[in-house]
Protein backbone atom coordinates (compact mmCIF):
# COMPACT_ATOMS: atom_id res chain seq x y z
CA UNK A 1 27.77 -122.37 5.02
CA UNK A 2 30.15 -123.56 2.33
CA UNK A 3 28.47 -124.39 -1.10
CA UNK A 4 28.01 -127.80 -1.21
CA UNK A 5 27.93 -129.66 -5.35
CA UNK A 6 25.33 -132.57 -5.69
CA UNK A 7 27.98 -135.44 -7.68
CA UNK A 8 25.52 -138.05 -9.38
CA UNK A 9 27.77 -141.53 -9.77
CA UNK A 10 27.48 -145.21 -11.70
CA UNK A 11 28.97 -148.11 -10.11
CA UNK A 12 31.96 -147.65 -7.78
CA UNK A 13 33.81 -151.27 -9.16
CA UNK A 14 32.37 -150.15 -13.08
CA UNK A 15 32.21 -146.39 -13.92
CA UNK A 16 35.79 -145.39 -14.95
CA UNK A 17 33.91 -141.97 -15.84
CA UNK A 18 32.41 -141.76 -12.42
CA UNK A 19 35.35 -142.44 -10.74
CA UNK A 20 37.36 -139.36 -12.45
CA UNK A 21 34.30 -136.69 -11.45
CA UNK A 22 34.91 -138.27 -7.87
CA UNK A 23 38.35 -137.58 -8.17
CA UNK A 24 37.88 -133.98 -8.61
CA UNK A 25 36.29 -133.24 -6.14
CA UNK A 26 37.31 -135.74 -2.88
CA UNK A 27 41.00 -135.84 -4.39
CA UNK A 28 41.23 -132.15 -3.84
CA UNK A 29 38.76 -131.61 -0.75
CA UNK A 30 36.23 -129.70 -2.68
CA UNK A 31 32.87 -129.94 -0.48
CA UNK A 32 29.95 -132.44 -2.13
CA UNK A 33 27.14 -135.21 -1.47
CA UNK A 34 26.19 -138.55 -3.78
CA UNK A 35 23.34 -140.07 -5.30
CA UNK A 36 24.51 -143.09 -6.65
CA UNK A 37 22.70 -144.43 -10.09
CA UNK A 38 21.54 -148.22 -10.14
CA UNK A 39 24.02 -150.06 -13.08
CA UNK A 40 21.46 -153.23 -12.62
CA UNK A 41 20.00 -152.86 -15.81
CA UNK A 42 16.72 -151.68 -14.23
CA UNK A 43 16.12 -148.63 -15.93
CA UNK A 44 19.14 -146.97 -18.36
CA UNK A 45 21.26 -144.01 -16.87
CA UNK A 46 19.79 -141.42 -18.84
CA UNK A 47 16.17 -143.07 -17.55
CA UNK A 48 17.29 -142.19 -13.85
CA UNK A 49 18.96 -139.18 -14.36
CA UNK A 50 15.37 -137.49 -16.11
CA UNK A 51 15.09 -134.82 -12.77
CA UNK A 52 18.59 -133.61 -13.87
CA UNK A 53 17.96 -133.26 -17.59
CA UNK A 54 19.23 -132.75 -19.92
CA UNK A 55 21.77 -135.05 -17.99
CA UNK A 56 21.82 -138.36 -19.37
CA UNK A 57 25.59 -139.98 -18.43
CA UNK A 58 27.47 -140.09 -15.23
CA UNK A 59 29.04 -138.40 -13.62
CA UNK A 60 27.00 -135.45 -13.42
CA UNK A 61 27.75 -132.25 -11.24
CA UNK A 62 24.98 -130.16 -9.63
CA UNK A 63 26.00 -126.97 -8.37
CA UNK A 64 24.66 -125.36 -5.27
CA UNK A 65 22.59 -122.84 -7.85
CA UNK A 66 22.09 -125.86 -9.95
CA UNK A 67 23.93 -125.25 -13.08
CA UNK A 68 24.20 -129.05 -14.86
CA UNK A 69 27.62 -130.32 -15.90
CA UNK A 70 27.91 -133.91 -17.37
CA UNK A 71 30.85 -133.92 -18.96
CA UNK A 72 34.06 -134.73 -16.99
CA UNK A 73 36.07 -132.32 -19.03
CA UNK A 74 33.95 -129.69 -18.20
CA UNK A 75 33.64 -130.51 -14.72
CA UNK A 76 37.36 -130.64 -14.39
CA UNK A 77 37.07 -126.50 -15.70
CA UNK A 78 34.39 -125.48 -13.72
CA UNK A 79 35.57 -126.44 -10.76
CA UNK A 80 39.08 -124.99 -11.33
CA UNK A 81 37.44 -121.30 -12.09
CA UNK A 82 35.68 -121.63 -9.22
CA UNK A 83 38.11 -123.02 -7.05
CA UNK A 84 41.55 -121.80 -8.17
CA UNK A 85 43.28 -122.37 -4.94
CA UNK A 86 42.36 -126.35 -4.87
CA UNK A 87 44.95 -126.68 -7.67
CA UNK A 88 43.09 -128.86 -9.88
CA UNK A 89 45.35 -127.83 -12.67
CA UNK A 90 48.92 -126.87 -12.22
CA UNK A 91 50.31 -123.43 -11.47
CA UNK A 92 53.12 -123.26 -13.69
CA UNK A 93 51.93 -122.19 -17.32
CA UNK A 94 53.77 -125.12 -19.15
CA UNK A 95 52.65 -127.71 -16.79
CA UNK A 96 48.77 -126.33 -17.26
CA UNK A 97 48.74 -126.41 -20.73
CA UNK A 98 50.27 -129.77 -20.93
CA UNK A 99 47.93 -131.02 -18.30
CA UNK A 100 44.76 -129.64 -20.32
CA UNK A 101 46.11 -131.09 -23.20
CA UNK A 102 46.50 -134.57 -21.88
CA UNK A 103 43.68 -134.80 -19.89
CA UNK A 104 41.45 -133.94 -23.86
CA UNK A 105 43.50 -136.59 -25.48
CA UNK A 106 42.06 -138.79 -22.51
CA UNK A 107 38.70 -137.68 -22.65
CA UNK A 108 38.48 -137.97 -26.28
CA UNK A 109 40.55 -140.90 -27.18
CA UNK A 110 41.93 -144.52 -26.45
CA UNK A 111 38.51 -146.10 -27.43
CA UNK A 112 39.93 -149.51 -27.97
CA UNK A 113 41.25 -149.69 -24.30
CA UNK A 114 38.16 -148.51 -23.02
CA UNK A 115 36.14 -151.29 -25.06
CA UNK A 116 38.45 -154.04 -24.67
CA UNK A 117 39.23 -153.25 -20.96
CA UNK A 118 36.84 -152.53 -19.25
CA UNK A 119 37.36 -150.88 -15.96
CA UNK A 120 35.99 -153.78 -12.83
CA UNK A 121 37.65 -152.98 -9.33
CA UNK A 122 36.73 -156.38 -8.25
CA UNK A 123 39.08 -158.85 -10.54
CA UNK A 124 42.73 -158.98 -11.84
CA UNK A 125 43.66 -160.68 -14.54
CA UNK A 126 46.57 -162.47 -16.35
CA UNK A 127 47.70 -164.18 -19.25
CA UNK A 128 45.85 -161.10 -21.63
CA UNK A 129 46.82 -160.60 -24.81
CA UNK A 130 46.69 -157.35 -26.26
CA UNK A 131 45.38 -156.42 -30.13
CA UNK A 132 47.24 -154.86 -32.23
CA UNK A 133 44.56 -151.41 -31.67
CA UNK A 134 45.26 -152.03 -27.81
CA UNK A 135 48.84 -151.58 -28.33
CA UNK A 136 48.78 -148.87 -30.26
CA UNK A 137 46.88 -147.38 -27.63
CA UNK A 138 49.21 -148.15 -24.97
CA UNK A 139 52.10 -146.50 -27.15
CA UNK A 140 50.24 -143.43 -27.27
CA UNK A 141 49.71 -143.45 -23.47
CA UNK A 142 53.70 -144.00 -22.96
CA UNK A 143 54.30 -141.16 -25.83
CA UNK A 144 52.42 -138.44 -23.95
CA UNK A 145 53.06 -139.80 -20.46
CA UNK A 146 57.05 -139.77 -21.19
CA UNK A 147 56.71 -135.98 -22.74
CA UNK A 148 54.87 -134.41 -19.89
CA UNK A 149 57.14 -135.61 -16.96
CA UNK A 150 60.40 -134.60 -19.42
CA UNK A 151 59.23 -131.28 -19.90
CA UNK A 152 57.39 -130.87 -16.13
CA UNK A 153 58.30 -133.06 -13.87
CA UNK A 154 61.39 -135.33 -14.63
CA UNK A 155 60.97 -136.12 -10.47
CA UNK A 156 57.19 -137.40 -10.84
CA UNK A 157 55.52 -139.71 -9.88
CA UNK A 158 52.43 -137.49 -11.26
CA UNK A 159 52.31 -136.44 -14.57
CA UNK A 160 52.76 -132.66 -14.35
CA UNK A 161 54.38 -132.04 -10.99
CA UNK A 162 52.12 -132.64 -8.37
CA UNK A 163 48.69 -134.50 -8.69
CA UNK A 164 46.39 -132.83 -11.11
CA UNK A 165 43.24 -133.23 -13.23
CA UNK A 166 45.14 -134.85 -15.45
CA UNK A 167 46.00 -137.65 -13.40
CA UNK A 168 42.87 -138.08 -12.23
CA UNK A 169 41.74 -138.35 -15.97
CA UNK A 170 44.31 -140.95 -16.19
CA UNK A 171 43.83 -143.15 -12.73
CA UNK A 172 41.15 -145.65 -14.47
CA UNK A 173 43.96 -146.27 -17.38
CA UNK A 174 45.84 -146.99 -14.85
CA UNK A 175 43.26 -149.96 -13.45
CA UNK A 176 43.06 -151.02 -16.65
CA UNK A 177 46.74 -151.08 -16.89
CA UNK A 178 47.01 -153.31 -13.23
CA UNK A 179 43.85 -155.11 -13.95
CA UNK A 180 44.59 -156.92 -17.07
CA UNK A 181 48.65 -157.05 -16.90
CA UNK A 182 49.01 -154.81 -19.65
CA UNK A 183 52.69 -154.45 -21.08
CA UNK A 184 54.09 -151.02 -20.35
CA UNK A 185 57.76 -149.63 -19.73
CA UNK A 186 59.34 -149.59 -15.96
CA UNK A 187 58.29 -145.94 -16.10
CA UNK A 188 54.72 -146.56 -17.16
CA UNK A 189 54.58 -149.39 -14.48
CA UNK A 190 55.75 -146.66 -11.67
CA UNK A 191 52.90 -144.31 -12.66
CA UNK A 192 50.38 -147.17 -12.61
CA UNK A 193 51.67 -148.03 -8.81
CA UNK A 194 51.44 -144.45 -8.26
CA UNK A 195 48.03 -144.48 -8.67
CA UNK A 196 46.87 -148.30 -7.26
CA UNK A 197 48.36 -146.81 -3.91
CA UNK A 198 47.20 -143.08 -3.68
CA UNK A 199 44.64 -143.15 -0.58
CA UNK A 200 41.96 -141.48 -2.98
CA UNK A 201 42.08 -144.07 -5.27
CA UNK A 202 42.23 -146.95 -2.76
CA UNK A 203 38.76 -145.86 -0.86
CA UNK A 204 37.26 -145.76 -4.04
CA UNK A 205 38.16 -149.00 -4.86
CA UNK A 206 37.52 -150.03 -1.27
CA UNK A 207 33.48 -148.77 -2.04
CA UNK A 208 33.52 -150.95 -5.17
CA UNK A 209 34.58 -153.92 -3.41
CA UNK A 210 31.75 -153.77 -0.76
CA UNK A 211 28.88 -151.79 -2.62
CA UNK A 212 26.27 -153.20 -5.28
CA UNK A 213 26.25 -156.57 -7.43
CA UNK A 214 28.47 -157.81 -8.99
CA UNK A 215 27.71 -157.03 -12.65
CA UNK A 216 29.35 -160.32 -15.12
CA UNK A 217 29.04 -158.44 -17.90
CA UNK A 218 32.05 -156.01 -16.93
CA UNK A 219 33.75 -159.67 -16.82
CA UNK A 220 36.00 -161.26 -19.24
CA UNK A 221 37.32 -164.76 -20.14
CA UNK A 222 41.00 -164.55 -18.81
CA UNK A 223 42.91 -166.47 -16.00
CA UNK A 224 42.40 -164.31 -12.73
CA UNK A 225 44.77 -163.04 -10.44
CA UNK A 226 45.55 -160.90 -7.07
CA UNK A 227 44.85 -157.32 -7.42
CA UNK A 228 48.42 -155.92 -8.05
CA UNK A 229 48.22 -152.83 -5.91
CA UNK A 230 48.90 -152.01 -2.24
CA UNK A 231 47.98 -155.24 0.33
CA UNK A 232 45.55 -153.91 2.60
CA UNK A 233 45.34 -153.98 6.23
CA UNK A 234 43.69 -157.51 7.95
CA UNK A 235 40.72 -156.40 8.80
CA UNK A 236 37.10 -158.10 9.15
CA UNK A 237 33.24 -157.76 10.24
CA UNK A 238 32.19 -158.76 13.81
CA UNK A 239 28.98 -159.19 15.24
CA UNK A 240 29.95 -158.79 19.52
CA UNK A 241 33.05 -157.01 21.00
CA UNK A 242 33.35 -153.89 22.67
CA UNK A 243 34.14 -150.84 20.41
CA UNK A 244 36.76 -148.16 21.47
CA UNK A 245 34.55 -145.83 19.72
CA UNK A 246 31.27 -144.33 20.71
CA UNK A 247 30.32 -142.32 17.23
CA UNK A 248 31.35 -143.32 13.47
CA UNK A 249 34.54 -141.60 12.67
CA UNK A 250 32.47 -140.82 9.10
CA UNK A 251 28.94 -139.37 10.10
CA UNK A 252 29.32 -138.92 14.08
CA UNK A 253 26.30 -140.99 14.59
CA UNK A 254 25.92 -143.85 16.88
CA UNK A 255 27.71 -146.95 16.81
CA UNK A 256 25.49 -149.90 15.18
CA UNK A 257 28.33 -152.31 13.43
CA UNK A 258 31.61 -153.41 14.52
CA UNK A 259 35.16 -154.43 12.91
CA UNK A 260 38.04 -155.87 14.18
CA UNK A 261 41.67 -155.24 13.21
CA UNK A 262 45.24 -155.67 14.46
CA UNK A 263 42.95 -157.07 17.64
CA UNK A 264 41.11 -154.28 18.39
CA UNK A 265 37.51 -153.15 17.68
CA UNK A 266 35.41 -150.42 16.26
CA UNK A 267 32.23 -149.29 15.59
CA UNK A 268 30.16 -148.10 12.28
CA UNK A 269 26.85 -146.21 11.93
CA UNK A 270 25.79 -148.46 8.99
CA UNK A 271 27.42 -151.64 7.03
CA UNK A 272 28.49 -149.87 4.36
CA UNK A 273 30.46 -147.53 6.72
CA UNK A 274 32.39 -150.90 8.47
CA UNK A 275 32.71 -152.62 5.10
CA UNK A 276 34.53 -150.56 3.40
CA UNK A 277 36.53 -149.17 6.21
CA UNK A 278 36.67 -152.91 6.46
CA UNK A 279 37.96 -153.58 2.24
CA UNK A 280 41.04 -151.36 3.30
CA UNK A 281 41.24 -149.44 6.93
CA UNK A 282 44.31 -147.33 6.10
CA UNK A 283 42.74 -145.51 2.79
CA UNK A 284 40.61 -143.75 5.04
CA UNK A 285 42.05 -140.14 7.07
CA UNK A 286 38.90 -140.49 9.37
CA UNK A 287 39.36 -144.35 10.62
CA UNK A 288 43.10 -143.94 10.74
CA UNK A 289 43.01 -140.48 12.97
CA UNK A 290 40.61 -142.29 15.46
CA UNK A 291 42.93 -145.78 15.12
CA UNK A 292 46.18 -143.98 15.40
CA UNK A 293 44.92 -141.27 18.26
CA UNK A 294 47.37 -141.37 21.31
């Protein structure tokens, strides 16, 4: 049996931390359950997390012998040592070391993007004007964006040849970035697309869309607007029809709930199963092999 890691999450729409552990582990097909944390206000993370102590944010990473890591950074290392050929950091010695060092500057830094933007997968937003910290913060990104793809990959569109830790340090930036119509360069602006239409990314999203409240106090007082990445499929919930599937394409369990798209219909072993399949059918390699089968 392959060792399985236990990844304890926040909010799939709100937890720009949570959504970099998932990275690292479904982004490069490293084998893991979740327990997903309540961000209702109902008890405080560290209140829920007290059987993993001395955990107290999220993410948090159990390993099969139950070593604790809660800190992304050293999530990011851990899993590298211990699984070199995933390529969670780049091969190349240059390209490593610059990854490293970005993904630390991330981990450390840009506090006034974090606190004035926060991360919310549900809403888009325009007419945003950025403070004078903000934009300072954006400059750095663009500084340290532009020097790893000039001295590692001029080709991109990831930072530091192909996708990395890094860039999955970087993917709820680049949220931000598309969320609130931030004002980067043509080059920053490819990056940011790079990530709002990577599949990983997208089924993420897809689970924030469908899963838990809706939490206003991730919301802020600006015009909204369309989300600004890829348009997803048509796609919606039905209650009758006749699926072309037997078993969920996710757990192999029986079919309970049904979805139409492009006039056809399949089945689900739960809601949350359809409804996210349902928030964007081509993110997801299991739906689209069973869709797409001859």
């Amino acid at each position: 049996m392959p060792m399985t890691y236990t990844l304890i999450l926040g909010d799939f729409a709100y937890s720009s931390w949570s959504l970099r552990g998932w990275l690292l582990l479904n982004r490069f097909g490293l084998p893991y359950k979740t327990r997903l944390l309540d961000f209702n206000d109902t008890a405080s993370v560290a209140e829920q997390l007290r059987d993993v102590a001395p955990a107290r944010t999220v993410p948090t990473l159990v390993t099969p012998e139950g070593a604790i890591i809660s800190e992304s950074l050293a999530m990011a290392e851990e899993l590298a040592s211990r699984h070199p050929e995933a390529g969670l950091w780049p091969g190349d010695p240059l390209a490593r070391a610059t990854a490293r060092t970005l993904a630390a500057e991330m981990h450390a830094g840009f506090t006034t993007l974090r606190g004035d933007c926060p991360m919310n997968m549900r809403l888009a937003y325009t007419g945003v004007t950025p403070s004078d910290a903000l934009l300072a913060d954006l400059a750095r990104l663009e500084v340290i964006w532009d020097h790893a793809r000039k001295t590692t990959a001029p080709e991109g569109p990831w930072l530091c040849g192909g996708y990395s830790a890094a860039d999955a340090f970087f993917a709820p930036v680049a949220a931000r970035i598309a969320g609130y119509g931030l004002p980067v360069s043509a080059t920053a602006r490819t990056y940011v697309a790079a990530h709002l239409a990577d599949p990983a990314f997208r089924r993420w999203r897809a689970m924030g869309l469908v899963h838990g409240a809706t939490l206003e106090r991730y919301a802020r007082d600006y015009a909204t607007t369309d989300w600004p990445g890829p348009i997803p499929r048509p796609a919606k919930a039905v209650s009758t029809g006749t699926p072309e599937n037997e078993a969920c394409p996710y757990s192999g369990d029986p079919v309970t709930h049904l979805m139409e798209t492009d006039g056809r219909i399949f089945g689900f072993c739960n809601a949350f199963c359809r409804d996210k399949t349902v928030a964007d059918p081509d993110a997801w390699p299991a739906f689209t092999a069973l869709r797409d089968a001859d």
